[in-house]
Protein backbone atom coordinates (compact mmCIF):
# COMPACT_ATOMS: atom_id res chain seq x y z
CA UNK A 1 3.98 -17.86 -90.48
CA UNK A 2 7.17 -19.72 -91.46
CA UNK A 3 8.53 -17.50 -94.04
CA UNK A 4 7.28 -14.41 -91.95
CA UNK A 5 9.57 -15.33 -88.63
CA UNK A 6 11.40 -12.92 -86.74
CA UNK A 7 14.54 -10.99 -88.02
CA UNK A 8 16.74 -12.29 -85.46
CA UNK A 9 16.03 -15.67 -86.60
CA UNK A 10 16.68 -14.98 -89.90
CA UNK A 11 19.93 -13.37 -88.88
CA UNK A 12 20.18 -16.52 -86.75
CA UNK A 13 19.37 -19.70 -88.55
CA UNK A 14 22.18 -18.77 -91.87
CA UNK A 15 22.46 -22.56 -91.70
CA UNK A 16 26.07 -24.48 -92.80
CA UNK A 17 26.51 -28.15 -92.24
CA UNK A 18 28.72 -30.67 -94.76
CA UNK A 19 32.15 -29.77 -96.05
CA UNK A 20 32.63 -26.68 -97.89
CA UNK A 21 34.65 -27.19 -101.69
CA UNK A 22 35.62 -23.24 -100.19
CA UNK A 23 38.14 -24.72 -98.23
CA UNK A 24 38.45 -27.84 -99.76
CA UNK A 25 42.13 -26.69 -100.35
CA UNK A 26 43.15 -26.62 -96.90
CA UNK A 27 43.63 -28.59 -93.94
CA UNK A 28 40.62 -28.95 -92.23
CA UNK A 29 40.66 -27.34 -88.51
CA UNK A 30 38.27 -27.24 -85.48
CA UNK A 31 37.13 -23.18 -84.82
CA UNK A 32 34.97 -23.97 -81.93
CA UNK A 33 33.33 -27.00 -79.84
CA UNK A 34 29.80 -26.60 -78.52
CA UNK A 35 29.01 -29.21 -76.06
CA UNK A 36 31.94 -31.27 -77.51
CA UNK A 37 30.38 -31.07 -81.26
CA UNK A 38 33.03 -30.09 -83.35
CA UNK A 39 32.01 -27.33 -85.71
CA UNK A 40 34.94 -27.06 -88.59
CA UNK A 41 36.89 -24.10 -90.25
CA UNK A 42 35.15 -25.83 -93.92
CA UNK A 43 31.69 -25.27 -91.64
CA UNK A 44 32.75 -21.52 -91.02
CA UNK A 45 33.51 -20.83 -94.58
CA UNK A 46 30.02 -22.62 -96.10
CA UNK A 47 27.85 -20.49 -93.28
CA UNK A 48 29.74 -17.27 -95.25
CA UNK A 49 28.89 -18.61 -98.41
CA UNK A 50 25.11 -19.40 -97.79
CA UNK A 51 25.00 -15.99 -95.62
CA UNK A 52 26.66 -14.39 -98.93
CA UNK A 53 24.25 -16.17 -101.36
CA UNK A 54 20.81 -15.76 -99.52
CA UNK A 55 21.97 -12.16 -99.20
CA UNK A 56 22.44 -11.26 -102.45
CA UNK A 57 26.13 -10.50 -101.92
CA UNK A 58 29.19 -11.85 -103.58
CA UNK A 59 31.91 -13.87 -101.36
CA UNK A 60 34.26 -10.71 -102.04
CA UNK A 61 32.39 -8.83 -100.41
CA UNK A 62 32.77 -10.48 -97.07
CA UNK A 63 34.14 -8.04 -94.08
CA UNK A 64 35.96 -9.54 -90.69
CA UNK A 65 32.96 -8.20 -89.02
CA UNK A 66 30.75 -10.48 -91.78
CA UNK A 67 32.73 -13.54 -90.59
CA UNK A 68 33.01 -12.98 -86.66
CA UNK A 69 28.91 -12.95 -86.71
CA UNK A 70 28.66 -16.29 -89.08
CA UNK A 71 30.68 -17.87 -86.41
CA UNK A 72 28.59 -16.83 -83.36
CA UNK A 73 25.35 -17.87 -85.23
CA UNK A 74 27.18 -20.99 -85.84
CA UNK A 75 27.79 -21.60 -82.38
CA UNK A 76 23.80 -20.87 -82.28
CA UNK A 77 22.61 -23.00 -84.43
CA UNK A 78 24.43 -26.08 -82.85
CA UNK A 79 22.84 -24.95 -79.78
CA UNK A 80 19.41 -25.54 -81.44
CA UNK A 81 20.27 -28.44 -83.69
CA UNK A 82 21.03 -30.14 -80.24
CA UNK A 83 17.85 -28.92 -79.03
CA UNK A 84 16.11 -30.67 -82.32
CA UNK A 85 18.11 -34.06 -81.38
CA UNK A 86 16.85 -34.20 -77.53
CA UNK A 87 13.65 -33.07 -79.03
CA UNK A 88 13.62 -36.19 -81.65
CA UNK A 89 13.34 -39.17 -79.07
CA UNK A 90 11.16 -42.53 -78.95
CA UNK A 91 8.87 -40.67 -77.51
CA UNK A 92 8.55 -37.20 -79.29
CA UNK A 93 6.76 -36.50 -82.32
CA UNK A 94 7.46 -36.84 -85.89
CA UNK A 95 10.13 -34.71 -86.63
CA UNK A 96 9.12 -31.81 -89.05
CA UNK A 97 10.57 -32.12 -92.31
CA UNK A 98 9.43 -29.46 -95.10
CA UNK A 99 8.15 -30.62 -98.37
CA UNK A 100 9.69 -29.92 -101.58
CA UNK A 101 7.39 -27.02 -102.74
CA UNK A 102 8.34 -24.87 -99.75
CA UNK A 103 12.43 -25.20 -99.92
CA UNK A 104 11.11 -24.39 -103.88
CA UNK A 105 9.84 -21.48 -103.30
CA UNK A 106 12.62 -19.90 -100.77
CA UNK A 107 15.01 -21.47 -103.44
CA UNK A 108 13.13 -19.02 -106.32
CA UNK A 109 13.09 -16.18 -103.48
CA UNK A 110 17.50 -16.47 -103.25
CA UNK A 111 17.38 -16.76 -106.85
CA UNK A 112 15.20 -13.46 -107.60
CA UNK A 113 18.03 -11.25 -105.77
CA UNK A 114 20.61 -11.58 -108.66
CA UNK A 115 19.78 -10.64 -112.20
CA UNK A 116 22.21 -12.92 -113.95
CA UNK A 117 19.99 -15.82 -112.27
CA UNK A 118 17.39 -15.35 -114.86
CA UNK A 119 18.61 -18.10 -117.17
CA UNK A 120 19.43 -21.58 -115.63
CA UNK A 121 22.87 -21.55 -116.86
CA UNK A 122 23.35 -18.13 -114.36
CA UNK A 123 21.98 -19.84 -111.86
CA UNK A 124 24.08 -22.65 -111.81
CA UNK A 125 27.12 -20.23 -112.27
CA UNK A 126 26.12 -18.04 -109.34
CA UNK A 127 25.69 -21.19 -107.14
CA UNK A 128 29.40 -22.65 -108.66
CA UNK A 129 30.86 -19.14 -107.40
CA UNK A 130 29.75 -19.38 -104.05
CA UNK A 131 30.50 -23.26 -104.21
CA UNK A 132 27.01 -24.94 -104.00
CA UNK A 133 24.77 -27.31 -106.23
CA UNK A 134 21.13 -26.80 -105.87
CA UNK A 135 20.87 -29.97 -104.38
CA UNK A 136 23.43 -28.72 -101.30
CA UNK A 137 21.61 -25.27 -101.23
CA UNK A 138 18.05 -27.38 -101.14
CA UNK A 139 19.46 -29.24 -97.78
CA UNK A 140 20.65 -25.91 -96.07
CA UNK A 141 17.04 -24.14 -96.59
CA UNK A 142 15.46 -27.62 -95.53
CA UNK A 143 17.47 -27.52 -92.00
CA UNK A 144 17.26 -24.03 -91.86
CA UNK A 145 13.75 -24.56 -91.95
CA UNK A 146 13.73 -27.44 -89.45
CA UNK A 147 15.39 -25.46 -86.92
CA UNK A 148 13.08 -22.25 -87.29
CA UNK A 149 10.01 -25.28 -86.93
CA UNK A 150 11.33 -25.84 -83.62
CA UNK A 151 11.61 -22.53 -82.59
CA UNK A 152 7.64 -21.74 -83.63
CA UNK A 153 7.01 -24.40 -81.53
CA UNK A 154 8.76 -23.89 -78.48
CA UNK A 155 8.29 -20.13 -78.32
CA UNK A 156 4.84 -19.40 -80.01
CA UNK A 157 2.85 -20.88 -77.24
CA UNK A 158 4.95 -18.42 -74.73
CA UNK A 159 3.54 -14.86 -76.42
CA UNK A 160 0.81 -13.34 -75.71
CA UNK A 161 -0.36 -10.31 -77.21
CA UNK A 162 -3.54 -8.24 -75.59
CA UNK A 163 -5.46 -5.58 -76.94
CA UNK A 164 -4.34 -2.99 -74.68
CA UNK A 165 -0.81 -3.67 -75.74
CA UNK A 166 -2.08 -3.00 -79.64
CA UNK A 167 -4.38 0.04 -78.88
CA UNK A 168 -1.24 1.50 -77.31
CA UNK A 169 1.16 0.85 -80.27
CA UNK A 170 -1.48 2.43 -82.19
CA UNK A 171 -2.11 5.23 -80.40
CA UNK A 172 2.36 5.88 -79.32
CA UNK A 173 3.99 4.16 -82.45
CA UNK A 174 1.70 3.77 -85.79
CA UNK A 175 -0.61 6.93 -85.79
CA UNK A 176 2.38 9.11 -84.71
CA UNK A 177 4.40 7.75 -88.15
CA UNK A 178 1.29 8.34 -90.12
CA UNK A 179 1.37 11.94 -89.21
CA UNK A 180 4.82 12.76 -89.96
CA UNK A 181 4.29 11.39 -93.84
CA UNK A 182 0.64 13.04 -93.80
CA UNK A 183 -0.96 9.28 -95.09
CA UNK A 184 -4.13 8.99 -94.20
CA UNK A 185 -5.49 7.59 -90.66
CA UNK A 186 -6.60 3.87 -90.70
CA UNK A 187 -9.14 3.24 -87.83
CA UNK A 188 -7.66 0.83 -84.96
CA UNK A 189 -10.30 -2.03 -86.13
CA UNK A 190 -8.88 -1.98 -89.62
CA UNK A 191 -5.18 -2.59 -89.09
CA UNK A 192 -5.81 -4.34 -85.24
CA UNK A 193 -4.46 -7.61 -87.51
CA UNK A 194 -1.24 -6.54 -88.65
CA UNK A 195 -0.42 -4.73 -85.28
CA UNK A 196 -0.88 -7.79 -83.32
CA UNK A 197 1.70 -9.87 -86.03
CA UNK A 198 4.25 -6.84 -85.46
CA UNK A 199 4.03 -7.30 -81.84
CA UNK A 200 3.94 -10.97 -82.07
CA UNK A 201 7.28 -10.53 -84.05
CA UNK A 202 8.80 -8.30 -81.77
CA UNK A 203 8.00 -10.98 -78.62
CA UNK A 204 9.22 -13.99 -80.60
CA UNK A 205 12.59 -11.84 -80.97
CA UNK A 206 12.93 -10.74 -78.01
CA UNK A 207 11.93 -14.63 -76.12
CA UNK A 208 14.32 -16.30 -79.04
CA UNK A 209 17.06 -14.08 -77.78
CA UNK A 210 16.43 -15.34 -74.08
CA UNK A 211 16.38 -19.16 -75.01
CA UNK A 212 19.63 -18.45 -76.69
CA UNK A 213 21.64 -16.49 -73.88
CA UNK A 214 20.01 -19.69 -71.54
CA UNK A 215 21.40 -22.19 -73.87
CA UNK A 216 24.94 -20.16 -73.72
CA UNK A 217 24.47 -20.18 -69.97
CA UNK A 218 24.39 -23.70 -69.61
CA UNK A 219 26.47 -24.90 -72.54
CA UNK A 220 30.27 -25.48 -72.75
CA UNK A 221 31.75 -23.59 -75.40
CA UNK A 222 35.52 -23.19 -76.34
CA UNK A 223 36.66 -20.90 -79.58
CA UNK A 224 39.74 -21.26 -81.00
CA UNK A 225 42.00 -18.36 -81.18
CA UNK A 226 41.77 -17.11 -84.76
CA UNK A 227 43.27 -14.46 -87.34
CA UNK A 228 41.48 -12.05 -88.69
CA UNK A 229 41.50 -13.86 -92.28
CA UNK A 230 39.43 -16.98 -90.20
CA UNK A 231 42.21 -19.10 -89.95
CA UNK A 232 43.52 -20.61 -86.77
CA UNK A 233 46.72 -19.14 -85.25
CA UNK A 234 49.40 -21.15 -84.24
C-alpha cells in the first residue's frame, strides 16, 4: 500500500532536510519555526529541488505559487517528523526504516520521468542540476518514506469502508462514468476490490488532512516575512 498512498500525502511528504549546495552561496536564514525547530531558507530551496526532481520538472520552472506550497508542506512535515520523534521512545516500537530495494525502486520511478536519464552519466547530470547525489536523493525518499509509515499507521486503523458505501459509489459515481464513454458494465462483485481502495484513499485524505489542521491547532508556528523571490525581507 506504501507506494499507492493518498495524493495529499504525496503532495505532502516532498521531503527536504540537510543543507542545500542551492543556496550554498548565501547566508543561511531561518523562514519559519515550528515548535521552536528551526526550518532554514537552504531547507526551503532543497524541498523545491526534490519537489522539482520527483516531478519531472526543471528548477526553472519553479512559480511563486510552486514555492509558497513547498514551504507550507515544510511546515507539515516538521509537524510529523515531531510526531515520528514522540513516537520513537524507550518504550515504542522499532522505528520503521525501509530497505534498500524499496528507496531503489522509487529512485528508478524519479529516474523514468526524464529521457536524458537513460544513461548513468544523465542521471548523474540531472541530479548535479537540481543539486543532489544519489546518495542525498536515497535519504530524502527513505524519510519520505518513514514519515508516510507513520501516517499508515496512525490513520489506517481509523477508516472504515462498508459495503453500502461501495454499492453506492457504484451505483452514483462508477456506472454513471461508464455510460458517458459507452465501456462496457463490470458487475459490482468484479470491481467491489478496487472501489473499496478508492474509497479507502479518499478517507485516508480526507483523516490526514484533519490530523494536520489538529497539529496546526496546537502547534506554535511563526513565518518569516518573505519576498516573493523566497528570500527574507529586511
Amino acid at each position: 500500500m506504501m507506494r499507492k498512498f493518498p495524493i495529499i500525502a504525496c503532495a505532502i511528504l516532498l521531503f527536504a532536510a540537510g543543507s542545500s549546495a542551492w543556496a550554498a552561496d548565501v547566508i543561511d536564514r531561518i523562514v519559519v519555526t515550528v515548535n521552536a525547530h528551526i526550518i532554514l531558507q537552504s531547507d526551503w530551496d532543497d524541498a523545491l529541488a526534490y519537489e522539482a526532481l520527483t516531478g519531472g520538472k526543471s528548477l526553472q520552472q519553479i512559480t511563486d505559487e510552486d514555492r509558497k506550497a513547498a514551504l507550507d508542506r515544510l511546515v507539515d512535515q516538521e509537524l510529523l517528523r515531531q510526531q515520528i520523534r514522540t513516537a520513537s521512545g524507550p518504550s515504542a516500537d522499532p522505528q520503521y526504516t525501509p530497505d534498500e530495494q524499496t528507496i531503489s525502486a522509487r529512485l528508478q520511478d524519479i529516474r523514468k520521468q526524464f529521457p536524458s536519464a537513460g544513461t548513468d552519466q544523465g542521471w548523474h547530470d540531472l541530479l548535479a542540476r537540481h543539486n543532489f547525489t544519489e546518495d542525498e536523493l536515497k535519504a530524502h525518499i527513505a524519510m519520505q518514506m518513514e514519515i508516510l509509515h507513520l501516517v499508515e499507521e496512525r490513520l489506517t486503523p481509523t477508516v472504515q469502508v462498508d459495503e453500502k458505501s461501495i454499492e453506492d459509489y457504484y451505483n452514483q459515481s462508477f456506472l454513471p462514468q461508464l455510460r458517458e464513454t459507452g465501456a462496457k458494465q463490470p458487475p459490482l462483485a468484479e470491481v467491489a476490490p478496487k472501489i473499496r481502495e478508492l474509497l479507502t484513499q479518499q478517507k485516508l485524505n480526507e483523516a490526514l488532512k484533519e490530523w494536520l489542521q489538529n497539529l496546526r491547532s496546537s502547534s506554535t508556528i511563526h513565518l518569516q516575512p518573505t519576498t516573493s523571490d523566497g528570500s527574507q525581507s529586511r
